[in-house]
N, C-alpha and C. Protein backbone atom coordinates (compact mmCIF):
# COMPACT_ATOMS: atom_id res chain seq x y z
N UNK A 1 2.17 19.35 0.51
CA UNK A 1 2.82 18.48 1.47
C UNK A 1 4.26 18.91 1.59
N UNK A 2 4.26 18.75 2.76
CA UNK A 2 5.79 19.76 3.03
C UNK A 2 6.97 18.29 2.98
N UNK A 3 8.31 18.44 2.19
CA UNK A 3 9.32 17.42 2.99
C UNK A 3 9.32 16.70 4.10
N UNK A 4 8.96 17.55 5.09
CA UNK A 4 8.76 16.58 6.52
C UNK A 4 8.00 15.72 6.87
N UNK A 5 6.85 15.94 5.34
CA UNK A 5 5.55 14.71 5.81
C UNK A 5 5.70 13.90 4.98
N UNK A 6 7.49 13.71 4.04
CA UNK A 6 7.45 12.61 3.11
C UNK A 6 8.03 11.57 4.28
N UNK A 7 7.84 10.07 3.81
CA UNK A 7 7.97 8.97 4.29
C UNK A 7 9.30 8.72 3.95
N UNK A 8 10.65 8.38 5.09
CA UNK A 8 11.85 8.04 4.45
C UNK A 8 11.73 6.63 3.51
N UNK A 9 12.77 6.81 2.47
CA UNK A 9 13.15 5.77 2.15
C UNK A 9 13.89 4.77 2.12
N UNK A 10 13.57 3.95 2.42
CA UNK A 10 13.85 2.72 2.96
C UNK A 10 15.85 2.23 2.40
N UNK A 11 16.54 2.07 3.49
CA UNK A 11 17.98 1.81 3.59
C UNK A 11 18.14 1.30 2.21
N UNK A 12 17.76 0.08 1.91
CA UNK A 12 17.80 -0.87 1.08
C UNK A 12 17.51 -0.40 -0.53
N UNK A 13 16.50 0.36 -0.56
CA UNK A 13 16.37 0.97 -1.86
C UNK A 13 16.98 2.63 -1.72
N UNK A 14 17.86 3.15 -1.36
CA UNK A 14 18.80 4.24 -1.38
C UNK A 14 20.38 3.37 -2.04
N UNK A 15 20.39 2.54 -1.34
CA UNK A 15 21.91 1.50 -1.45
C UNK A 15 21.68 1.04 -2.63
N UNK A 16 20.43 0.32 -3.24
CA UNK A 16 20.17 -0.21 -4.92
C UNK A 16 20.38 0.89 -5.87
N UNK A 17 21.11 0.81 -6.98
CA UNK A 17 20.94 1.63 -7.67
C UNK A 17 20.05 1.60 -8.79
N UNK A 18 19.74 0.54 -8.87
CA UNK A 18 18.20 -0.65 -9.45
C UNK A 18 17.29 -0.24 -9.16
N UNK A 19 17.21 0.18 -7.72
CA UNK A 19 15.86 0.09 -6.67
C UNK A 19 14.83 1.17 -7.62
N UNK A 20 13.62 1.00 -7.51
CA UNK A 20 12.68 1.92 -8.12
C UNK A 20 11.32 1.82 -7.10
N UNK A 21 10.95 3.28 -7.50
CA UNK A 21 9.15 3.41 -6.70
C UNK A 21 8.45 2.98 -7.36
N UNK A 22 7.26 2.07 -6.64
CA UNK A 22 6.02 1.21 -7.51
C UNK A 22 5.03 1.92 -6.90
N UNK A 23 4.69 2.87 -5.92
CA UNK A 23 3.54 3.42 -5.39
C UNK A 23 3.61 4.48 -4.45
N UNK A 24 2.71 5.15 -4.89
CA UNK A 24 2.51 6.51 -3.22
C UNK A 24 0.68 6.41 -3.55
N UNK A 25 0.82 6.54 -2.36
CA UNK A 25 -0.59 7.16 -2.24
C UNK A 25 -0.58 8.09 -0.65
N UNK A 26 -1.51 8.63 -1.08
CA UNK A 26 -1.78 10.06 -0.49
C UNK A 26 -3.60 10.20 0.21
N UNK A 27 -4.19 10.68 1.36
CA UNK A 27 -5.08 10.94 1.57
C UNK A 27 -5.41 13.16 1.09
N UNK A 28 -5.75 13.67 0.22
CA UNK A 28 -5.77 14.62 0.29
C UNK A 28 -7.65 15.38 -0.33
N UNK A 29 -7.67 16.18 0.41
CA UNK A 29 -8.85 16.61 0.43
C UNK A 29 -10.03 15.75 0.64
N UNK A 30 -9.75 14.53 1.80
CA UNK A 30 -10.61 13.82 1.82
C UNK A 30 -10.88 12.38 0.77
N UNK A 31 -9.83 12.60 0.12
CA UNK A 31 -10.12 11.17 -0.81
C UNK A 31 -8.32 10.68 -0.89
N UNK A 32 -8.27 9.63 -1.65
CA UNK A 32 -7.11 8.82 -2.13
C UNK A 32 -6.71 9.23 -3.17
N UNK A 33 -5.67 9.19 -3.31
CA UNK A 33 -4.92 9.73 -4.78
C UNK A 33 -3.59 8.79 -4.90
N UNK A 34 -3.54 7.84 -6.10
CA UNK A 34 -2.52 7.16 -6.44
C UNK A 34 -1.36 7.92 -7.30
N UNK A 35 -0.76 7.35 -6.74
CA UNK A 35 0.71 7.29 -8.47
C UNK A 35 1.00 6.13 -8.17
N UNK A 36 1.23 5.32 -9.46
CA UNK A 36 1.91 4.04 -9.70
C UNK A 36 2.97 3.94 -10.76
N UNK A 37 4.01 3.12 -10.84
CA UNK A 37 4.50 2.87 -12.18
C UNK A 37 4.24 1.48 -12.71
N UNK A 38 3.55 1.47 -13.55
CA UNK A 38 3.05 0.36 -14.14
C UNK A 38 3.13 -0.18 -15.39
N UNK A 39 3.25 -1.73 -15.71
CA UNK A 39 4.40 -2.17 -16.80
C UNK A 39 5.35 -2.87 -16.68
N UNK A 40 5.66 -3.00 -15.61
CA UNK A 40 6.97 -3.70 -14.75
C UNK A 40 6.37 -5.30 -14.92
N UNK A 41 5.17 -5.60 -14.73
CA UNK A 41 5.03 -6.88 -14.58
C UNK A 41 3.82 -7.43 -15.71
N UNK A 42 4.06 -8.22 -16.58
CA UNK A 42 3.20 -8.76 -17.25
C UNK A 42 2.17 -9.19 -16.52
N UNK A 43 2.65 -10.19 -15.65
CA UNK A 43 1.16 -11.13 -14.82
C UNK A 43 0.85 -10.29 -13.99
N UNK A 44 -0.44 -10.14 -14.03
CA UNK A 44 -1.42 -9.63 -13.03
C UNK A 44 -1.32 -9.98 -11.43
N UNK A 45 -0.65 -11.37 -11.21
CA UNK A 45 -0.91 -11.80 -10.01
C UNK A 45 0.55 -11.08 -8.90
N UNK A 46 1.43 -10.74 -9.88
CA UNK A 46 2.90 -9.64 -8.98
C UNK A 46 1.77 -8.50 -8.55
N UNK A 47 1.24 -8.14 -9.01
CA UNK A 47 0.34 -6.78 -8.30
C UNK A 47 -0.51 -7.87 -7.35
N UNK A 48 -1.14 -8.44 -7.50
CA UNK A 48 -1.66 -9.08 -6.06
C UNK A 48 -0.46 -10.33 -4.97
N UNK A 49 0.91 -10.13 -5.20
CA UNK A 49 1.74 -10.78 -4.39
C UNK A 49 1.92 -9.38 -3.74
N UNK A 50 2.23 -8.33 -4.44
CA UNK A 50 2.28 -6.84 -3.53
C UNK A 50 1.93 -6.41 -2.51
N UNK A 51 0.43 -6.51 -3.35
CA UNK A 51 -0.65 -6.28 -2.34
C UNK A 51 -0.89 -6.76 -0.83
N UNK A 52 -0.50 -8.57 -0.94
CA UNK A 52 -0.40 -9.48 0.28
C UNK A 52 0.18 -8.81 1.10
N UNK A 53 2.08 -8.94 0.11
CA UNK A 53 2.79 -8.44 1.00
C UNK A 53 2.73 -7.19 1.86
N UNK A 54 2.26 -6.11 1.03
CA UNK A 54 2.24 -4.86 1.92
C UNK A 54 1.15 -4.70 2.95
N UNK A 55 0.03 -5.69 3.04
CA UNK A 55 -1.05 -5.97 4.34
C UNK A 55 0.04 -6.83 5.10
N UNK A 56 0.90 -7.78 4.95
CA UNK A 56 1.44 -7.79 5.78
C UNK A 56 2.38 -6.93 6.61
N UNK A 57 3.13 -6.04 5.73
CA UNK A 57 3.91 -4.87 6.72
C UNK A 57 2.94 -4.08 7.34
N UNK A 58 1.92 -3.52 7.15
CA UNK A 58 0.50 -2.98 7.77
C UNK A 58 0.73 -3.51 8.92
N UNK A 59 -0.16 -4.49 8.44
CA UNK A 59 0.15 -5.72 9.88
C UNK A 59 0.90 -5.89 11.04
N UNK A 60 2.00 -6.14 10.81
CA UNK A 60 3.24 -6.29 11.95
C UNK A 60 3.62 -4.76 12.24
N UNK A 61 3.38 -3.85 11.18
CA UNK A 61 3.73 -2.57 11.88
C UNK A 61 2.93 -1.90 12.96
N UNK A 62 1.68 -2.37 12.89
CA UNK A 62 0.55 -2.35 13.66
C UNK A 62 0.94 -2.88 15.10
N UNK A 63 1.28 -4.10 14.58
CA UNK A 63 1.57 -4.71 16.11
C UNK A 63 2.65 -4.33 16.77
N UNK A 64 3.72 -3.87 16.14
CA UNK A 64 4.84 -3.28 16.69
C UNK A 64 4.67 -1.83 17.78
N UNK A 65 3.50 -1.31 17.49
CA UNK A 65 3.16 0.15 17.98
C UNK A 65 2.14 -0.44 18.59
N UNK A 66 1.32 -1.46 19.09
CA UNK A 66 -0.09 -1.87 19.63
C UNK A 66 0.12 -3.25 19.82
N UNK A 67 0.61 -3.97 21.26
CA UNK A 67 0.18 -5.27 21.60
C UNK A 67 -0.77 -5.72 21.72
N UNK A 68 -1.96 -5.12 21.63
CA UNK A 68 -3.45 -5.51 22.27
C UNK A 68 -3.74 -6.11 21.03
N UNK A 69 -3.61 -6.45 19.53
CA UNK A 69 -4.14 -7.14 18.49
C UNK A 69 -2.79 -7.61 17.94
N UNK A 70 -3.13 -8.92 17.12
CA UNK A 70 -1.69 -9.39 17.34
C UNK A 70 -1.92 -9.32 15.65
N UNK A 71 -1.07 -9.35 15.06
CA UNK A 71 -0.16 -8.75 13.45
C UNK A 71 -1.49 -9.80 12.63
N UNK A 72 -1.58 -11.27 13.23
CA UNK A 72 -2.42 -11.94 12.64
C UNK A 72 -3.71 -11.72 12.41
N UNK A 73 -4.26 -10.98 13.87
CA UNK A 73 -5.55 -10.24 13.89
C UNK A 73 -5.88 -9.19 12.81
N UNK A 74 -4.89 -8.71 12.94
CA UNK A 74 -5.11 -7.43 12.11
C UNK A 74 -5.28 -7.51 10.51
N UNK A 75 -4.13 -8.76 10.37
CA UNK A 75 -4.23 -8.52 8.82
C UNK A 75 -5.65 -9.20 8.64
N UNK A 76 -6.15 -10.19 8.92
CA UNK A 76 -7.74 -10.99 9.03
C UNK A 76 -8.75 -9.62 9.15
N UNK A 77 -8.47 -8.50 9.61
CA UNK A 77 -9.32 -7.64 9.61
C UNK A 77 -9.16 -6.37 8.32
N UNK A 78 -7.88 -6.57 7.79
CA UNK A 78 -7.25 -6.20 6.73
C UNK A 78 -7.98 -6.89 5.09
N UNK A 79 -8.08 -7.87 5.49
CA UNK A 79 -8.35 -9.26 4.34
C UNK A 79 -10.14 -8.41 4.29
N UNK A 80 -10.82 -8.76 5.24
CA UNK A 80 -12.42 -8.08 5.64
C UNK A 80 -12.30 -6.85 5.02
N UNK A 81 -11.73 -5.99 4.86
CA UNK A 81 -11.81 -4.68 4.56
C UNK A 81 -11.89 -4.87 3.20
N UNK A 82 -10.44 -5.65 2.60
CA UNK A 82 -10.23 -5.37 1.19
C UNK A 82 -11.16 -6.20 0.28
N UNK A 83 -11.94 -7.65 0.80
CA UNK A 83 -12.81 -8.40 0.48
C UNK A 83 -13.78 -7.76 0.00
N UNK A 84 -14.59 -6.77 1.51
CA UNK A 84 -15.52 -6.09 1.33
C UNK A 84 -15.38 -4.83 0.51
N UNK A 85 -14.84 -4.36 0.52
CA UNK A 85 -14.40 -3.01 -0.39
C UNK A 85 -14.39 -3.67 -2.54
N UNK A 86 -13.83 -4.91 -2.40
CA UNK A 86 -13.67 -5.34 -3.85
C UNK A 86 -14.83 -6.05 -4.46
N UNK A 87 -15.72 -6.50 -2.91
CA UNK A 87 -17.27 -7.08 -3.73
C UNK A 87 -18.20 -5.85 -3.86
N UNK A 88 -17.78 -4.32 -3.29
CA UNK A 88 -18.88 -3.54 -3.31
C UNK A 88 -18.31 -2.35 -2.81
N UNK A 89 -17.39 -1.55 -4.03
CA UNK A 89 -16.90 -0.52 -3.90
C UNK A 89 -17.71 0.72 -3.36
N UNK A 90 -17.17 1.59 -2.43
CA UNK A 90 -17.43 2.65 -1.93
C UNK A 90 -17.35 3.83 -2.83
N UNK A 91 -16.52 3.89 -3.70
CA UNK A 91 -16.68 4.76 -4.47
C UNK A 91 -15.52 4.53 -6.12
N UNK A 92 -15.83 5.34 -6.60
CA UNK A 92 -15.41 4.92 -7.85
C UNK A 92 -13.93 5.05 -8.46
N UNK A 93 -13.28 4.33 -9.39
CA UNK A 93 -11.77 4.74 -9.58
C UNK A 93 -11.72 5.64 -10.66
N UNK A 94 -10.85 6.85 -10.52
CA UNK A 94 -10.86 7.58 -12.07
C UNK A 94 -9.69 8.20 -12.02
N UNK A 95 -9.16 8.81 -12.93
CA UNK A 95 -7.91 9.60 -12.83
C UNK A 95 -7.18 8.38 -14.34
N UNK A 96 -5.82 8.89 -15.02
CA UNK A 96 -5.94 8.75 -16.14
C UNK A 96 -4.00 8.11 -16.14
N UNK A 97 -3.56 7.00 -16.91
CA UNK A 97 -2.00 7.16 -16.80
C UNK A 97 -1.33 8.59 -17.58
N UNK A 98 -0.56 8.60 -16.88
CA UNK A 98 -0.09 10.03 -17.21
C UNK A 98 1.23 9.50 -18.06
């Protein structure tokens, strides 16, 4: 992956000197590939406030580039995906903390 296909980073965490990365993921050779840093949060449920939150930027970013479905639509079709995907995974998780 060349520099040009990294994603800028965001104003707000350049200006923090606090600020830290919690995730990349990547589509390569046809599958998903995580990095996480993990540890940051005892309760389980900060990784699923994340999660919300970042179907919501999905969401509205969606709608920002596409009026025809509105941010609400989308994430409801977002929610369907991740529902269905968590009662009956497509494929399996593996890879190891490094």
């Amino acid at each position: 992956m060349s520099q040009k296909d990294s994603l800028p980073i965001p104003a707000a965490a350049s200006k923090d000197p606090r600020s830290l990365e919690v995730l990349r993921v990547w589509i390569a050779g046809g599958e998903q590939h995580v990095a996480l840093a993990f540890g940051m949060w005892e309760d389980p449920a900060a990784w699923g406030l994340l999660l919300a939150d970042l179907a919501r930027h999905i969401a509205e970013a969606h709608a920002q580039q596409d009026d025809s479905v509105s941010a609400e639509d989308f994430l409801e079709e977002i929610r369907a995906g991740f529902e269905s995907e968590m009662d009956s995974p497509s494929d399996e998780v593996s890879g190891q903390v490094q």
